[in-house]
PDB file of N, CA and C in Angstrom:
ATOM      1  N   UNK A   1       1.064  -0.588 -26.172  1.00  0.00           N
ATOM      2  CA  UNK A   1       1.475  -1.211 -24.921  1.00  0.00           C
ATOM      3  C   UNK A   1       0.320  -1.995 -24.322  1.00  0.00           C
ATOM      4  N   UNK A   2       0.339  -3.084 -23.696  1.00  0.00           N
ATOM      5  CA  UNK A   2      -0.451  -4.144 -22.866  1.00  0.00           C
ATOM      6  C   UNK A   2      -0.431  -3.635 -21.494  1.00  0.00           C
ATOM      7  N   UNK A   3      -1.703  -3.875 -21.274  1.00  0.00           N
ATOM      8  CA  UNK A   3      -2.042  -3.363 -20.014  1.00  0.00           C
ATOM      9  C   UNK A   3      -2.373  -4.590 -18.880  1.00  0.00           C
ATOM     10  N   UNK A   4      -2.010  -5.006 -18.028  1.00  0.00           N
ATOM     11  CA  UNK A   4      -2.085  -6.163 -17.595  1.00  0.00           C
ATOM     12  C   UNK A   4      -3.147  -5.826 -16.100  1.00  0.00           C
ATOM     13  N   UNK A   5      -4.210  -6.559 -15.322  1.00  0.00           N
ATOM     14  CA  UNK A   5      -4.733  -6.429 -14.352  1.00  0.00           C
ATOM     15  C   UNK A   5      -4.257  -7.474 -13.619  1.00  0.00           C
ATOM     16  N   UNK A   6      -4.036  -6.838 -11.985  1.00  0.00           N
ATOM     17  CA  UNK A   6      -4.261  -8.375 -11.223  1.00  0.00           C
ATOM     18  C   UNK A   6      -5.233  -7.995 -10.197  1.00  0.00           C
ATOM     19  N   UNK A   7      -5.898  -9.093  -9.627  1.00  0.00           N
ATOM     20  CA  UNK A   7      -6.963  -9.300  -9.160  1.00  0.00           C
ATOM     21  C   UNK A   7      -8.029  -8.221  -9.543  1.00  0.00           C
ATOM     22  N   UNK A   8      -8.394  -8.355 -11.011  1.00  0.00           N
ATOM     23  CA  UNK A   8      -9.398  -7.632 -11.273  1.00  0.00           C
ATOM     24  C   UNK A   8     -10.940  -7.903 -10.054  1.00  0.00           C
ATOM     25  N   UNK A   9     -11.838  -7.149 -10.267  1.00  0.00           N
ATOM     26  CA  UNK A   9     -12.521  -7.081  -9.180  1.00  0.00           C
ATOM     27  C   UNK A   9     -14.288  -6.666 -10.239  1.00  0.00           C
ATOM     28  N   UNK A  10     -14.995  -6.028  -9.513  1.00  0.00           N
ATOM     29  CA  UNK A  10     -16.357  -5.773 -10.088  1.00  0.00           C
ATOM     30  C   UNK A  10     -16.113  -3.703 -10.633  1.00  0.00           C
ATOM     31  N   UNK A  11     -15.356  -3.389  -9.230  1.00  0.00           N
ATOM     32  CA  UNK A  11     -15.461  -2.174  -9.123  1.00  0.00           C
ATOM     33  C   UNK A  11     -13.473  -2.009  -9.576  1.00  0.00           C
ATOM     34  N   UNK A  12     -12.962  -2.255  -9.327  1.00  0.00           N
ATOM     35  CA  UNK A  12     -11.474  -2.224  -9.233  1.00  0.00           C
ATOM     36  C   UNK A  12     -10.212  -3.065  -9.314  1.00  0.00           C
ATOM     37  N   UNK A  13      -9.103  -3.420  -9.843  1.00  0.00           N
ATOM     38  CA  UNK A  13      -8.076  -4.177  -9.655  1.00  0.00           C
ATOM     39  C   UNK A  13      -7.245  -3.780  -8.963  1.00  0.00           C
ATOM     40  N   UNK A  14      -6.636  -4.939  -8.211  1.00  0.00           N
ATOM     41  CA  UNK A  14      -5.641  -4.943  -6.713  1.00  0.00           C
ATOM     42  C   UNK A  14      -4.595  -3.576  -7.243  1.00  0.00           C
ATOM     43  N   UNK A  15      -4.096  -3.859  -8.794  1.00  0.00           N
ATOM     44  CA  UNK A  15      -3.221  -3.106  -9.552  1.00  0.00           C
ATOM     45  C   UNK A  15      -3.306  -3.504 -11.120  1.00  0.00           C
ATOM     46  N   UNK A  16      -2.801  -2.240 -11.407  1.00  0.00           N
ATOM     47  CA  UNK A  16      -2.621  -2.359 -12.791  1.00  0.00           C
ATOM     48  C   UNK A  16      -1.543  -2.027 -13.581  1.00  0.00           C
ATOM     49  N   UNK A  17      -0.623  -3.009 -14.446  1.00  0.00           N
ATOM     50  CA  UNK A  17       0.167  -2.789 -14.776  1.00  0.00           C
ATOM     51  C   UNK A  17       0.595  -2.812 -16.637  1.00  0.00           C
ATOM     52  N   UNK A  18       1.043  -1.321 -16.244  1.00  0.00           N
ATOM     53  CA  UNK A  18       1.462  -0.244 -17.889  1.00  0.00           C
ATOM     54  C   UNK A  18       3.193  -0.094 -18.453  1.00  0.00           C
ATOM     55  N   UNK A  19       3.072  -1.010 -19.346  1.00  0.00           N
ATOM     56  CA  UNK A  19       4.784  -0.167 -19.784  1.00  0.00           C
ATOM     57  C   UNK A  19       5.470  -0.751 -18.541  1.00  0.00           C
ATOM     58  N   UNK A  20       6.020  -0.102 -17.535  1.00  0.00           N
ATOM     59  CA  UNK A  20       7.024  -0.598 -17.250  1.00  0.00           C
ATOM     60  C   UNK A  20       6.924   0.020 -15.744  1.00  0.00           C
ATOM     61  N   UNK A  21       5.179   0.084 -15.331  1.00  0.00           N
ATOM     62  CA  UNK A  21       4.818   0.688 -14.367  1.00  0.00           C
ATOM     63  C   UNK A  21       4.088   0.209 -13.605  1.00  0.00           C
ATOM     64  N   UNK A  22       4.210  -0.179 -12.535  1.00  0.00           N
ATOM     65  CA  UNK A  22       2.365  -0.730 -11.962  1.00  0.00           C
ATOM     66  C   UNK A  22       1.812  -0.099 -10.586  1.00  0.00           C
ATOM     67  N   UNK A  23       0.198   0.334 -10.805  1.00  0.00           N
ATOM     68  CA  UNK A  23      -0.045   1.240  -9.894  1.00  0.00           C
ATOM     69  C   UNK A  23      -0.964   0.488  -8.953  1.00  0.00           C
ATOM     70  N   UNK A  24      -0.918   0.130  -7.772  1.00  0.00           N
ATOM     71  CA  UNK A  24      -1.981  -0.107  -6.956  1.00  0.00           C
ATOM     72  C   UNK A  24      -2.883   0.777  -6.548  1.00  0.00           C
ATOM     73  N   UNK A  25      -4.184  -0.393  -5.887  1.00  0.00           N
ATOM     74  CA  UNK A  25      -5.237   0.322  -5.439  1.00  0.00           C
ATOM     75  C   UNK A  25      -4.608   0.907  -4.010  1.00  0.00           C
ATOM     76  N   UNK A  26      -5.318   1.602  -3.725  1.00  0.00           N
ATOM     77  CA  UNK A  26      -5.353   1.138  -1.976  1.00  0.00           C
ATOM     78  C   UNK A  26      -5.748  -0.068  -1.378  1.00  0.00           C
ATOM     79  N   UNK A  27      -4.800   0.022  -0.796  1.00  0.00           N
ATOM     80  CA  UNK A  27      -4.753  -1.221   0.258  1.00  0.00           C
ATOM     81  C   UNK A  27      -5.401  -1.757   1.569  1.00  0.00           C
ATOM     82  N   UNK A  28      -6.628  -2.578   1.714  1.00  0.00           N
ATOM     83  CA  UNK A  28      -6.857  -2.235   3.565  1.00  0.00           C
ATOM     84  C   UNK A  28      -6.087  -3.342   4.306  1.00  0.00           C
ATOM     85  N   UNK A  29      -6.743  -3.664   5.202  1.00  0.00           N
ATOM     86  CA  UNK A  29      -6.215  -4.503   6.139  1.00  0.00           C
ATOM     87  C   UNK A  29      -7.275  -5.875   6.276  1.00  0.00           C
ATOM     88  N   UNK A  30      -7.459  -6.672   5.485  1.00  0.00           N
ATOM     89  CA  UNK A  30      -8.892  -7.252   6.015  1.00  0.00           C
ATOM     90  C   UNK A  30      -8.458  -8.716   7.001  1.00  0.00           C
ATOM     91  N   UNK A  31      -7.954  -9.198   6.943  1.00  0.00           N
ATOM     92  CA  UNK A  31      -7.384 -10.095   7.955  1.00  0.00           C
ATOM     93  C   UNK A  31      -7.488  -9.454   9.865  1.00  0.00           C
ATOM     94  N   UNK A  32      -6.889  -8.278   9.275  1.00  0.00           N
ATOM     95  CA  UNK A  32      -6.663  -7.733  10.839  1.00  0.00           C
ATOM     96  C   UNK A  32      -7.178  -6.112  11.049  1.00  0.00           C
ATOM     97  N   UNK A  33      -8.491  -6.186   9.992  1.00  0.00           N
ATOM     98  CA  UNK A  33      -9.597  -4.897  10.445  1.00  0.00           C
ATOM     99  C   UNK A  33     -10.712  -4.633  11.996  1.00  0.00           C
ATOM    100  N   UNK A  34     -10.106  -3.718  12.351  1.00  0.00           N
ATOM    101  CA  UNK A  34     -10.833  -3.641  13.912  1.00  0.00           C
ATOM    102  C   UNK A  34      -9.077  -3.655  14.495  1.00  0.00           C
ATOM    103  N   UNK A  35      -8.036  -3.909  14.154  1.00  0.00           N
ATOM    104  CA  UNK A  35      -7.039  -4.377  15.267  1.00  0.00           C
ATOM    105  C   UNK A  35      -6.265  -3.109  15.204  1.00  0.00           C
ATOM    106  N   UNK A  36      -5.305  -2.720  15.427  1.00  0.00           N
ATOM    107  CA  UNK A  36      -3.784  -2.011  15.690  1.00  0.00           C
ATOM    108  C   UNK A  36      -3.744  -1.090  14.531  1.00  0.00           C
ATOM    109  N   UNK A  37      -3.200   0.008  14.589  1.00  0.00           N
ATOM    110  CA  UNK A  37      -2.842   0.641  13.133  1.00  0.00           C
ATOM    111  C   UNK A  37      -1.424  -0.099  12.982  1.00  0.00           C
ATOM    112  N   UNK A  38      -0.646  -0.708  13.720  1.00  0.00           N
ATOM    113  CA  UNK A  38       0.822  -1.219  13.548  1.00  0.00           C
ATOM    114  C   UNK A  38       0.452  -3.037  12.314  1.00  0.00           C
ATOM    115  N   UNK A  39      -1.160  -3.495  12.840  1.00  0.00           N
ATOM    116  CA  UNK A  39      -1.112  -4.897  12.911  1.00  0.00           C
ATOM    117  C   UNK A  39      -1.837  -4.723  11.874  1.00  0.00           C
ATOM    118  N   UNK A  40      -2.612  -3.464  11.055  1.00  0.00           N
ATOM    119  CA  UNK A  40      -2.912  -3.287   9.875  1.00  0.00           C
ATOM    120  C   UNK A  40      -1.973  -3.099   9.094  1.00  0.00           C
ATOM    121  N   UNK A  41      -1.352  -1.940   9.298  1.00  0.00           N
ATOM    122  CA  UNK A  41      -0.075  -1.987   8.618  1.00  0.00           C
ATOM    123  C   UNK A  41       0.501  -2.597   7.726  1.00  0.00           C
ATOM    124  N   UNK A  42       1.113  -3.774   8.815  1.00  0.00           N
ATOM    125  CA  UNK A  42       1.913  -4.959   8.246  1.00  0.00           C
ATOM    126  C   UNK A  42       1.434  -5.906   7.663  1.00  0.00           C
ATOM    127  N   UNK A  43       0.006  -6.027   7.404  1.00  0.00           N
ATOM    128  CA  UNK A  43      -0.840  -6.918   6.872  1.00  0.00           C
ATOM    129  C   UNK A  43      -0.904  -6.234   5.364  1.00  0.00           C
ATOM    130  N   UNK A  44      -0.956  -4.758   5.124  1.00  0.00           N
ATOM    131  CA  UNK A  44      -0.773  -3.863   4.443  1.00  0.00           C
ATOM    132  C   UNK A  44       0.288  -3.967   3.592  1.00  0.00           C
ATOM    133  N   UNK A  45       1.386  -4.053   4.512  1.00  0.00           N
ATOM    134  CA  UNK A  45       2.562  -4.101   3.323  1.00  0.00           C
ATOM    135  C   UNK A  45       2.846  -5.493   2.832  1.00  0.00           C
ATOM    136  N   UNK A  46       2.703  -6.437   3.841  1.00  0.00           N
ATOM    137  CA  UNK A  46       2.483  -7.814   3.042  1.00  0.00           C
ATOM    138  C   UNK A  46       1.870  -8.185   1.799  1.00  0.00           C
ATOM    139  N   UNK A  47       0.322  -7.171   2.147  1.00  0.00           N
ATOM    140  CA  UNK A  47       0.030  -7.372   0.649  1.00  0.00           C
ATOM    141  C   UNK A  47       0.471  -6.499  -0.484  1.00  0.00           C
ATOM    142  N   UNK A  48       0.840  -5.258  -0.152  1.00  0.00           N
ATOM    143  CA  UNK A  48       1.725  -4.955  -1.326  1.00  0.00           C
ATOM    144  C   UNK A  48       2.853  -5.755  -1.922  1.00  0.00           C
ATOM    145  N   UNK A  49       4.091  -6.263  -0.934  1.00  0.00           N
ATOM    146  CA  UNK A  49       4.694  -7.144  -1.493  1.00  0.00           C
ATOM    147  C   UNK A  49       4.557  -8.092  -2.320  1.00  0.00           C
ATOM    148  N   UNK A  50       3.496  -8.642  -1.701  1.00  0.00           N
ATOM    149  CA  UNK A  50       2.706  -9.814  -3.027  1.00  0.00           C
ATOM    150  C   UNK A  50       2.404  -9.462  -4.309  1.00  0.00           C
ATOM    151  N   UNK A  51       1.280  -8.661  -4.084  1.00  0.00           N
ATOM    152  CA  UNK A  51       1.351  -7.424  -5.646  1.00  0.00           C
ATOM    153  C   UNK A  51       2.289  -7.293  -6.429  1.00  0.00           C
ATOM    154  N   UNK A  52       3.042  -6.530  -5.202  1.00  0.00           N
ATOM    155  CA  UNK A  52       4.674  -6.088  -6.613  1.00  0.00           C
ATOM    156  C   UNK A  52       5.474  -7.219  -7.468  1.00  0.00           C
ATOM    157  N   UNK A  53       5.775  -8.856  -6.035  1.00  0.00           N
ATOM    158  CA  UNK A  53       6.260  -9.834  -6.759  1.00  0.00           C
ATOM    159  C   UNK A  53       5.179 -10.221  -8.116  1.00  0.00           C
ATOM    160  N   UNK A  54       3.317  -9.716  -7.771  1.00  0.00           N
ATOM    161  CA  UNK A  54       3.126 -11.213  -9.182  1.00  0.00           C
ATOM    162  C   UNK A  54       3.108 -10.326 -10.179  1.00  0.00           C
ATOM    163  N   UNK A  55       3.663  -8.642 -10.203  1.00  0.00           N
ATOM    164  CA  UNK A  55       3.833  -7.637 -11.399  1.00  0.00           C
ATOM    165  C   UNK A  55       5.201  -8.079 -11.771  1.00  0.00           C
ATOM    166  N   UNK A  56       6.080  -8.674 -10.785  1.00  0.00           N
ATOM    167  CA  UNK A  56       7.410  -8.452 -11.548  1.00  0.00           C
ATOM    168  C   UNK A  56       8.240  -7.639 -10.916  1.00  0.00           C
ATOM    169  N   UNK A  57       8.134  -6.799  -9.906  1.00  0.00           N
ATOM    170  CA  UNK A  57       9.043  -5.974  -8.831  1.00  0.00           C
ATOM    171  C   UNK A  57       8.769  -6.153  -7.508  1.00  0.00           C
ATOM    172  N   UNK A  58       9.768  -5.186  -6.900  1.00  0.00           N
ATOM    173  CA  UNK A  58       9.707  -5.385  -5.390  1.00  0.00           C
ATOM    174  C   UNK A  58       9.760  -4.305  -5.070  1.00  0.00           C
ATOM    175  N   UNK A  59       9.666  -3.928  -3.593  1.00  0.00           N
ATOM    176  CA  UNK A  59       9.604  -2.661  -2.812  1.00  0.00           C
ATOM    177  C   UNK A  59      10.962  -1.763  -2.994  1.00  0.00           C
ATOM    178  N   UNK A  60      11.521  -2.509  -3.796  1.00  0.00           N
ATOM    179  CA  UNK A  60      13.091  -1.395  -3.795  1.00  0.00           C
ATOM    180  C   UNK A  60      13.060  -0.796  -4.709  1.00  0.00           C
ATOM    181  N   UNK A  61      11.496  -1.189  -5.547  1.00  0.00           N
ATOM    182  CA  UNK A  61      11.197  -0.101  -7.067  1.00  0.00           C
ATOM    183  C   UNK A  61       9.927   0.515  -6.737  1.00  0.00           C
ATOM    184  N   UNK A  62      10.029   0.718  -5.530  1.00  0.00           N
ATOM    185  CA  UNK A  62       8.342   1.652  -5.314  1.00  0.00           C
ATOM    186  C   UNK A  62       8.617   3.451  -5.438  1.00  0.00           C
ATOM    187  N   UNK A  63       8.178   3.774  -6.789  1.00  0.00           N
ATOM    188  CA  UNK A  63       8.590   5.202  -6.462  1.00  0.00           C
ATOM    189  C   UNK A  63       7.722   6.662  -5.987  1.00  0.00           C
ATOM    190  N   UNK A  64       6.568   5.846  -5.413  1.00  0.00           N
ATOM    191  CA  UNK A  64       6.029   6.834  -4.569  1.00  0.00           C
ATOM    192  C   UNK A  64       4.751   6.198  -3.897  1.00  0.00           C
ATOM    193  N   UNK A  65       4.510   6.519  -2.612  1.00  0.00           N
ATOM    194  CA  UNK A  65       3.566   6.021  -1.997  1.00  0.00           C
ATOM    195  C   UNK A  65       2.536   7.064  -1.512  1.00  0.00           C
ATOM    196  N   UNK A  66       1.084   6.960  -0.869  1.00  0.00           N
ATOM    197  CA  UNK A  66       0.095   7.637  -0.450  1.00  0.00           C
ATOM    198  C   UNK A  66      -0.178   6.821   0.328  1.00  0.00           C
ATOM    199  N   UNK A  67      -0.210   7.498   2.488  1.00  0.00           N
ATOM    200  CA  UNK A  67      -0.664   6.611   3.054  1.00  0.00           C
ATOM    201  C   UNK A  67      -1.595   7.708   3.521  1.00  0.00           C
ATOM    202  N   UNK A  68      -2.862   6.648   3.990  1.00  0.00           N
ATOM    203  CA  UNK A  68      -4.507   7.552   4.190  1.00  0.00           C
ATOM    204  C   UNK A  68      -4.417   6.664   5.223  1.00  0.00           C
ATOM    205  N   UNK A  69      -4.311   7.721   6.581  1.00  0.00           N
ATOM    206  CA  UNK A  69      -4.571   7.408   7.986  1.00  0.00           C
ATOM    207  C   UNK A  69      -5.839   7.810   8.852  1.00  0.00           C
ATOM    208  N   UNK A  70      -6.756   6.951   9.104  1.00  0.00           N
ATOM    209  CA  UNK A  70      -8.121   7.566   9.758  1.00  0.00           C
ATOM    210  C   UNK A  70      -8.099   8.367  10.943  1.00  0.00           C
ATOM    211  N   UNK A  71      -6.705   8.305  11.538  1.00  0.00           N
ATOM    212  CA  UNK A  71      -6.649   9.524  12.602  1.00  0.00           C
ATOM    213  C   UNK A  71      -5.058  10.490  12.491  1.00  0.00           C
ATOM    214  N   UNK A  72      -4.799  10.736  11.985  1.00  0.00           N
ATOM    215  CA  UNK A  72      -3.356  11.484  11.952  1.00  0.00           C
ATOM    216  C   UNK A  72      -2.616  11.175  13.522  1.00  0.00           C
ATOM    217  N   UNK A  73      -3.165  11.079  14.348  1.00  0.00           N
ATOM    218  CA  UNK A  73      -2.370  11.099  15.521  1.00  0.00           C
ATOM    219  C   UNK A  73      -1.606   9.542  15.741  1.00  0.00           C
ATOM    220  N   UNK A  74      -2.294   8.691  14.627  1.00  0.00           N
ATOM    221  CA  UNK A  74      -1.582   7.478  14.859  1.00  0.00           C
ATOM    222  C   UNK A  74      -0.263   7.385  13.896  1.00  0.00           C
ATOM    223  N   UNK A  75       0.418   8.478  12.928  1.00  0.00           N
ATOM    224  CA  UNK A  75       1.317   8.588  12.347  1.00  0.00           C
ATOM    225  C   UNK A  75       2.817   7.591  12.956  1.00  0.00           C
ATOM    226  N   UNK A  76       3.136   7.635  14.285  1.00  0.00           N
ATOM    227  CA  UNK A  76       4.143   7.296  14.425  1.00  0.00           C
ATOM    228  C   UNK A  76       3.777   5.618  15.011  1.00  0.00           C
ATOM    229  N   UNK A  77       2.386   5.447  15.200  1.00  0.00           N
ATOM    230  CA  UNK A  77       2.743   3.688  15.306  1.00  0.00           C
ATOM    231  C   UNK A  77       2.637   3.356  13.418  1.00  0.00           C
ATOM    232  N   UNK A  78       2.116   4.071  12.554  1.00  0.00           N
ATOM    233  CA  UNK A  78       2.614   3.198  11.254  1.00  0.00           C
ATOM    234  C   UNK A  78       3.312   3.392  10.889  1.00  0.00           C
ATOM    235  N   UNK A  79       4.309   4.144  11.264  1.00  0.00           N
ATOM    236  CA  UNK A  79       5.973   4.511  11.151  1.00  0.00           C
ATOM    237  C   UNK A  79       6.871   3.176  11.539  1.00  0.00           C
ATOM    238  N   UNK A  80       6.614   3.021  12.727  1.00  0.00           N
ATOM    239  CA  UNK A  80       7.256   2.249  13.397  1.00  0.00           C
ATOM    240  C   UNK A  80       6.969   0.339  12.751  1.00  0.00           C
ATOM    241  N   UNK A  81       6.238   0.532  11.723  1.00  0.00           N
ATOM    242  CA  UNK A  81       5.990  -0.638  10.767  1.00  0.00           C
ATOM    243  C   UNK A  81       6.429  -0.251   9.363  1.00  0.00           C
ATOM    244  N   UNK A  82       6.461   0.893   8.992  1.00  0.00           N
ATOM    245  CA  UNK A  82       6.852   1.484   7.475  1.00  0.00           C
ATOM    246  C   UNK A  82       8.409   1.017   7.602  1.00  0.00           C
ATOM    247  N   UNK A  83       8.968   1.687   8.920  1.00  0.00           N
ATOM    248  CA  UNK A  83      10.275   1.953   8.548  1.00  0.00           C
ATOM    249  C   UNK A  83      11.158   1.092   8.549  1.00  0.00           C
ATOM    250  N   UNK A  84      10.336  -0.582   9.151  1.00  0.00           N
ATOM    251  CA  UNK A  84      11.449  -1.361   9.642  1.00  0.00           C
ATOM    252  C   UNK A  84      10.903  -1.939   8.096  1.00  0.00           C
ATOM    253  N   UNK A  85      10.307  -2.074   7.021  1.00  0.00           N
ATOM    254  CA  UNK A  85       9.420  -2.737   5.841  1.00  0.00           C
ATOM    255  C   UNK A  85      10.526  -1.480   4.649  1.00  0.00           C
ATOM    256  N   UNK A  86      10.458  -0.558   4.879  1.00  0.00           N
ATOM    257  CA  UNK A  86      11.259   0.253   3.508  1.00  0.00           C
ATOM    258  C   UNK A  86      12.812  -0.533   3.586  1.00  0.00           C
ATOM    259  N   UNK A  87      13.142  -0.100   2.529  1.00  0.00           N
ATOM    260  CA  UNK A  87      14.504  -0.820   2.141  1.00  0.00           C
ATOM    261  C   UNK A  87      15.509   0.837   2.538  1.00  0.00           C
ATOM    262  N   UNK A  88      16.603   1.086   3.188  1.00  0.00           N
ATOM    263  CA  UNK A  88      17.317   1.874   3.178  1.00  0.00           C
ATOM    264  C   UNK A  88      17.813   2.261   1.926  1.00  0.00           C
ATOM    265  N   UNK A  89      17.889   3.726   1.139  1.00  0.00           N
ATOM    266  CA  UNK A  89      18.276   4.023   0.379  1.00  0.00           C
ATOM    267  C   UNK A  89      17.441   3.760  -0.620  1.00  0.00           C
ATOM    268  N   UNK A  90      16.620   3.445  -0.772  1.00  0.00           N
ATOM    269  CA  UNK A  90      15.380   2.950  -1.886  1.00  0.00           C
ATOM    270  C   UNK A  90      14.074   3.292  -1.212  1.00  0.00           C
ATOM    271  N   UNK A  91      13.749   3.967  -0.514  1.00  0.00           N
ATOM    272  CA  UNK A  91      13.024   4.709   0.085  1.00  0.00           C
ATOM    273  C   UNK A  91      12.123   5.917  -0.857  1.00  0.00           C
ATOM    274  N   UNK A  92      10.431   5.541  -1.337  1.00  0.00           N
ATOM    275  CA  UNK A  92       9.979   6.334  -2.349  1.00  0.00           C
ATOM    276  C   UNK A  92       9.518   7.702  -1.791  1.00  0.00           C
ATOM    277  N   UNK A  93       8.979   8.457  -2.133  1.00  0.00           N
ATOM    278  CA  UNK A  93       8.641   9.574  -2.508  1.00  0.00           C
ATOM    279  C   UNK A  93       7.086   9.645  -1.983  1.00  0.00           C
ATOM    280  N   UNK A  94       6.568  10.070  -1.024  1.00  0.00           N
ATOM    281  CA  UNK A  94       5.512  10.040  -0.218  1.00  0.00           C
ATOM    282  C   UNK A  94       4.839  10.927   0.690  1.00  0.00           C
ATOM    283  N   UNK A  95       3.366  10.345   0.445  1.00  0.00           N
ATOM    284  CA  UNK A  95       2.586  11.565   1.221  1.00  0.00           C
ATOM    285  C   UNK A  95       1.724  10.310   2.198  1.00  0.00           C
ATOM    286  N   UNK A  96       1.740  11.541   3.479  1.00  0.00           N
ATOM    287  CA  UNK A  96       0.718  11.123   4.645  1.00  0.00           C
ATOM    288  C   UNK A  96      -0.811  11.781   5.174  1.00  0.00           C
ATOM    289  N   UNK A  97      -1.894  11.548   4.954  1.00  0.00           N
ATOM    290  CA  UNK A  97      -2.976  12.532   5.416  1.00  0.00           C
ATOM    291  C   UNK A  97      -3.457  11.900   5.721  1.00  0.00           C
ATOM    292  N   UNK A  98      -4.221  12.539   7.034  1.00  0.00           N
ATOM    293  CA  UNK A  98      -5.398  11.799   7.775  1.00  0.00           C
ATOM    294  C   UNK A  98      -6.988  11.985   6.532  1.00  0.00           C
ATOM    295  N   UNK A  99      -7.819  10.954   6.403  1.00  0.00           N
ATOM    296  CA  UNK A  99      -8.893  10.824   5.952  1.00  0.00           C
ATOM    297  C   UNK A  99      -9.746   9.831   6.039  1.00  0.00           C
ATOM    298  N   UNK A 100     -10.766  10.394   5.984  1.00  0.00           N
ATOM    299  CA  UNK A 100     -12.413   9.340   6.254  1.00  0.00           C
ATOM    300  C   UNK A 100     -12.183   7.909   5.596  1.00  0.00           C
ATOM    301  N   UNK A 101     -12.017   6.927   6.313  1.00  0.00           N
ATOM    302  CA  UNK A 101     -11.439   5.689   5.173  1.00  0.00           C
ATOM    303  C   UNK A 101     -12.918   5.067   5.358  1.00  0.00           C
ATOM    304  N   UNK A 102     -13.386   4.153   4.357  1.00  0.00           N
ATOM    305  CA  UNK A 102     -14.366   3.313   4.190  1.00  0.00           C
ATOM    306  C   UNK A 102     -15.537   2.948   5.242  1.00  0.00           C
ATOM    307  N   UNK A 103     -14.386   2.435   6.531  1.00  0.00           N
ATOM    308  CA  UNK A 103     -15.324   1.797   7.806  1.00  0.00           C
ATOM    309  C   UNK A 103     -14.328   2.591   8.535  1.00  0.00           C
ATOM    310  N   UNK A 104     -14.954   2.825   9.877  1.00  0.00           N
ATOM    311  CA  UNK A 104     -14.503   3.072  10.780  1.00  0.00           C
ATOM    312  C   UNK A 104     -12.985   1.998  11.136  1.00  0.00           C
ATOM    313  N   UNK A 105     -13.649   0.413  11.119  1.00  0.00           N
ATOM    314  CA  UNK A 105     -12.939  -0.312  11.128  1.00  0.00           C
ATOM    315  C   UNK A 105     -11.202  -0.378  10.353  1.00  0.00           C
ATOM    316  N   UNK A 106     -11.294   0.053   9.542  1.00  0.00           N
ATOM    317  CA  UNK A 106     -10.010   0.556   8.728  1.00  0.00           C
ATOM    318  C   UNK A 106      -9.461   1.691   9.474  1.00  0.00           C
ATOM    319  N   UNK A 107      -7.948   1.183   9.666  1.00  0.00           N
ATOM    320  CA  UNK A 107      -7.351   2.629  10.358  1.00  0.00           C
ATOM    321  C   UNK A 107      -6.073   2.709   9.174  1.00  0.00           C
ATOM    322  N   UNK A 108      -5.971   2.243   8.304  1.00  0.00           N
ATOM    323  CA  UNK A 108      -5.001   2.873   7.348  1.00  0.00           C
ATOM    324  C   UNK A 108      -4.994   1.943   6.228  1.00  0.00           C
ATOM    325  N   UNK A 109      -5.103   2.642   4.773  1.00  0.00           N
ATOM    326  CA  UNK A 109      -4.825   2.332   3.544  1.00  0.00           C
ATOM    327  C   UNK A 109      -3.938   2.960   2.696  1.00  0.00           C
ATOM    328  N   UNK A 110      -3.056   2.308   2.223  1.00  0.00           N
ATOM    329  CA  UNK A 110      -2.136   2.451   1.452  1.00  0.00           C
ATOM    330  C   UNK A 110      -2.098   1.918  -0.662  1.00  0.00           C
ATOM    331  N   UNK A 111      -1.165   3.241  -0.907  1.00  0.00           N
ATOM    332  CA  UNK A 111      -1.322   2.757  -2.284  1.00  0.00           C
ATOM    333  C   UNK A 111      -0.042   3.137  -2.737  1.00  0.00           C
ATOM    334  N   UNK A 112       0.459   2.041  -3.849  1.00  0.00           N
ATOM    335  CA  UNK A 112       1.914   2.757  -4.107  1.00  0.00           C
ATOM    336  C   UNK A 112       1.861   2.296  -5.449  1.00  0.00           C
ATOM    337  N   UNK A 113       3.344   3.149  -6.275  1.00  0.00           N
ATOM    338  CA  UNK A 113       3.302   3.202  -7.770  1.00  0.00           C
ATOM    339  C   UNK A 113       4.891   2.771  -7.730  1.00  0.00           C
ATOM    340  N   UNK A 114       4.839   1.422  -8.444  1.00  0.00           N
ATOM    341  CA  UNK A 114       6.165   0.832  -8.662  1.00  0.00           C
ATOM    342  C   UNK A 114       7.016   0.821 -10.063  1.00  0.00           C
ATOM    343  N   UNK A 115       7.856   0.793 -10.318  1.00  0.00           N
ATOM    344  CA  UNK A 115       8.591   0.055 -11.440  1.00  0.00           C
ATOM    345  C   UNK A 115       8.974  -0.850 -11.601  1.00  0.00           C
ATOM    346  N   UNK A 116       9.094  -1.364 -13.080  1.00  0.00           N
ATOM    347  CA  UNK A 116       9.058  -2.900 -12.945  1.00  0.00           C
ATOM    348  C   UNK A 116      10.481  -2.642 -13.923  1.00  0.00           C
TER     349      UNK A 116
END
């Protein structure tokens, strides 16, 4: 099987895609780091979307996600951006924990594992 990279990097690629699978990195926010956990977010899932289209899928084949929140108490403003961004009924399989992200500046990174 061919293993395909996109945006390979020094240390990492955006994602990598196996067979009939593709796994992203985590995701930050760099456009809108320092701002909103809502306005990271969505900058967040934008770029996943992109990802998934240049693998070949979309968010209605994401079958499990990991979101890493730098304060747990902000759970329900990245809710309130997850939920209107998931597709009803195609909704993956997911975990939420607060953890030490990179910079302070980062208030949430995300990583998800799609099918193609």
């Amino acid at each position: 099987m061919t293993i395909k990279r996109i945006g390979p990097g020094v240390r990492m690629s955006k994602a990598v895609v196996h067979g009939n699978t593709v796994y992203t990195a985590g995701q930050v926010a760099d456009k809108t780091v320092g701002k909103s956990v809502a306005e990271q977010t969505q900058e967040i899932v934008d770029l996943i979307d992109a990802i998934l289209a240049e693998a070949g899928t979309d968010k209605t084949k994401i079958l499990s996600a990991t979101i890493y929140l730098a304060d747990i108490s902000t759970f329900a403003e990245m809710n309130s951006i997850w939920d209107k961004w998931v597709v009803q009924g195609h909704t993956p399989a997911r975990a939420t924990l607060e953890a030490k992200l990179v910079t302070d500046q980062y208030k949430v990174e995300i990583a998800v594992i799609a099918a193609i």
